[in-house]
N, C-alpha and C. Protein backbone atom coordinates (compact mmCIF):
# COMPACT_ATOMS: atom_id res chain seq x y z
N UNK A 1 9.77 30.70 12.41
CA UNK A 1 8.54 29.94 12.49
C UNK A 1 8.69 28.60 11.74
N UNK A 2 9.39 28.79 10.26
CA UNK A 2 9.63 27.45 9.68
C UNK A 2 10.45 26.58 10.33
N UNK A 3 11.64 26.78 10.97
CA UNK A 3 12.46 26.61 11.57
C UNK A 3 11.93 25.63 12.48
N UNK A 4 10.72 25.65 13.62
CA UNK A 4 10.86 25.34 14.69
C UNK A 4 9.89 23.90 14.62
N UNK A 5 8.96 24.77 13.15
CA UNK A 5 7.74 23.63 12.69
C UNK A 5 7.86 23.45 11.18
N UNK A 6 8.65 22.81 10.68
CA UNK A 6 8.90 22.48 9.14
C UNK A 6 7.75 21.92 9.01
N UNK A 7 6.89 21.16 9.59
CA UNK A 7 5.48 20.34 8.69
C UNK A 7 4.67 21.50 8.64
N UNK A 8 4.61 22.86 8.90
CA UNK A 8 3.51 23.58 8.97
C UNK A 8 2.79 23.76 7.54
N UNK A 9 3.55 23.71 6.54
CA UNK A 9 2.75 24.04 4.85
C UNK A 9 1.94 22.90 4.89
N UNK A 10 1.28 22.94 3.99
CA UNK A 10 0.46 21.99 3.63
C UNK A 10 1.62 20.80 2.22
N UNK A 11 1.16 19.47 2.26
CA UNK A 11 1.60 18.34 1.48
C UNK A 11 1.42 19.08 0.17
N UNK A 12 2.43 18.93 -1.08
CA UNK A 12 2.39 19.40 -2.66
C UNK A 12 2.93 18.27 -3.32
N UNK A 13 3.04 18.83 -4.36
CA UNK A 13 3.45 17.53 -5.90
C UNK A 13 4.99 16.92 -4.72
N UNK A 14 4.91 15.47 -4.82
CA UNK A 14 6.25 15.06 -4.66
C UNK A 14 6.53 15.34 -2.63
N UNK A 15 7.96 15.32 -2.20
CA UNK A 15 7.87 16.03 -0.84
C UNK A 15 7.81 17.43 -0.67
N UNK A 16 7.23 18.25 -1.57
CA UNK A 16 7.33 19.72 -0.67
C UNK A 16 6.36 19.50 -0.36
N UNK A 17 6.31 20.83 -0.04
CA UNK A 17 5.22 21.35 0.83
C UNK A 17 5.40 22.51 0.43
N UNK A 18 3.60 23.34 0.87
CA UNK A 18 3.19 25.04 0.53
C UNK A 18 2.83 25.51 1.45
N UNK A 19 3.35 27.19 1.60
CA UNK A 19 2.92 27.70 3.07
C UNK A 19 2.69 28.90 2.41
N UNK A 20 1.52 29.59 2.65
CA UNK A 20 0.97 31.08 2.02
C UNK A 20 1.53 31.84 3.33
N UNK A 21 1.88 32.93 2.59
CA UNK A 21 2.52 33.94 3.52
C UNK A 21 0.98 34.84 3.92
N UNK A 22 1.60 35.63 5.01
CA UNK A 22 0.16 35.96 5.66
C UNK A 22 0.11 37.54 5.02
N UNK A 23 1.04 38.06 5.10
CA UNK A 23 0.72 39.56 5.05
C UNK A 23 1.38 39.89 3.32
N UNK A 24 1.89 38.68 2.57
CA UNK A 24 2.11 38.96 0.94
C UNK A 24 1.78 37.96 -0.20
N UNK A 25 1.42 38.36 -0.91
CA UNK A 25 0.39 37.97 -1.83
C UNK A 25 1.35 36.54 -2.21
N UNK A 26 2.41 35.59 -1.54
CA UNK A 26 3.23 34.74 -2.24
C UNK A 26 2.89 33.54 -1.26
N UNK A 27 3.43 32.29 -2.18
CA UNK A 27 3.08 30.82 -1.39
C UNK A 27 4.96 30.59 -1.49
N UNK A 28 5.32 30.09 -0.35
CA UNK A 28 6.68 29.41 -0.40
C UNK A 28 6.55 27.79 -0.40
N UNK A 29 7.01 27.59 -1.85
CA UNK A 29 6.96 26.20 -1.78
C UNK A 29 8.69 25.27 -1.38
N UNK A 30 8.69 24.62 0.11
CA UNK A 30 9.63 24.11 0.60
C UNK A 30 9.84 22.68 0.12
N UNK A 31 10.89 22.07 0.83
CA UNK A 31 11.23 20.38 1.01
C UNK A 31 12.11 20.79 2.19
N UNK A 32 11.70 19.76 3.25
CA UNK A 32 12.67 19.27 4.15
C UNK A 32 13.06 18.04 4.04
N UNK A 33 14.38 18.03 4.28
CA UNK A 33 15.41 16.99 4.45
C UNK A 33 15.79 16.58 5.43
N UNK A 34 15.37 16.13 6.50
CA UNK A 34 16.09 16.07 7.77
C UNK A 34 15.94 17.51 8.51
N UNK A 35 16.87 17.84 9.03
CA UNK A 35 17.19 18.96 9.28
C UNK A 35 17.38 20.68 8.51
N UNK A 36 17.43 19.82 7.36
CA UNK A 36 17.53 21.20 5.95
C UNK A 36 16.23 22.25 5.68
N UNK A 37 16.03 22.92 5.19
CA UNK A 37 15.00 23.19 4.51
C UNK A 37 15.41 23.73 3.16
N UNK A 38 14.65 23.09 2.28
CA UNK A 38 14.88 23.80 0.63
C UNK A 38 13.80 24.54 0.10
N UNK A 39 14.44 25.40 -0.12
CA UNK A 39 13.29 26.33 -0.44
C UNK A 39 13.27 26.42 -2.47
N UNK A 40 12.23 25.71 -2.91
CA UNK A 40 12.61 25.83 -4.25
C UNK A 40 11.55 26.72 -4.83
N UNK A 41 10.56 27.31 -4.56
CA UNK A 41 10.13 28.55 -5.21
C UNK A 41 9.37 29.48 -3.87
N UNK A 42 9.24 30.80 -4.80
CA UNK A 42 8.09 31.73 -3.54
C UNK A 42 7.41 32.05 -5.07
N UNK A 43 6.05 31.64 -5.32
CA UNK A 43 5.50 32.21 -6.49
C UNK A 43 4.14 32.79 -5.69
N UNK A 44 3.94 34.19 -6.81
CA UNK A 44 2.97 34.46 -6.50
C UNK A 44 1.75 34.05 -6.30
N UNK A 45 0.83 34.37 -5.78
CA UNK A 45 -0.30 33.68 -5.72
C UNK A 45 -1.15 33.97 -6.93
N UNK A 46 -0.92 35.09 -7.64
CA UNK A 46 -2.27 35.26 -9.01
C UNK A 46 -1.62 34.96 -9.94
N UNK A 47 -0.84 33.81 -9.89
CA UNK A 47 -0.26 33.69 -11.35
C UNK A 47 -0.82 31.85 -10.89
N UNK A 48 -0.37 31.44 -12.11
CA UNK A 48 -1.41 30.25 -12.87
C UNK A 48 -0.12 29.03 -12.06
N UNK A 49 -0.96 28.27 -11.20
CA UNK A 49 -0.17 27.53 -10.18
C UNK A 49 0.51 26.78 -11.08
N UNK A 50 2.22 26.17 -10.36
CA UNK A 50 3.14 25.35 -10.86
C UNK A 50 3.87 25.86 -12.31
N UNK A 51 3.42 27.33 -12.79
CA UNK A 51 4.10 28.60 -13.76
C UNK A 51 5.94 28.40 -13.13
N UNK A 52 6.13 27.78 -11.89
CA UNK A 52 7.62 27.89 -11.61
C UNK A 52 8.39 26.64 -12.03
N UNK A 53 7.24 25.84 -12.14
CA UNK A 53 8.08 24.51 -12.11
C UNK A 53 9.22 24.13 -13.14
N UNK A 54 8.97 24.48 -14.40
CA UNK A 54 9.69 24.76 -15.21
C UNK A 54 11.39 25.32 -15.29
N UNK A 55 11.43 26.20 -14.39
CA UNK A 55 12.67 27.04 -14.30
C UNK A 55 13.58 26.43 -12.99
């Protein structure tokens, strides 16, 4: 699904982007590059937003 539509998350800090998963409690926060996709966190959703950014 990411694959076919990389703009589907919504705009975040900087170029990612956030896409809430449907059936688990997690947000995948991406960047595309062209053709790439980077996936730099999946954080949960009940924890205190941008808790990943750090690491």
């Amino acid at each position: 699904m990411l694959m076919r539509e990389p703009a589907l998350g919504t705009p975040a800090e900087g170029r990612a982007r956030k896409l809430p998963l449907s059936r688990f409690p997690f947000t995948l926060v991406y960047r595309v590059d062209g053709s790439v996709i980077h996936v730099l966190a999946l954080m949960h959703q009940s924890r205190e937003p941008g808790y990943w950014a750090d690491r």
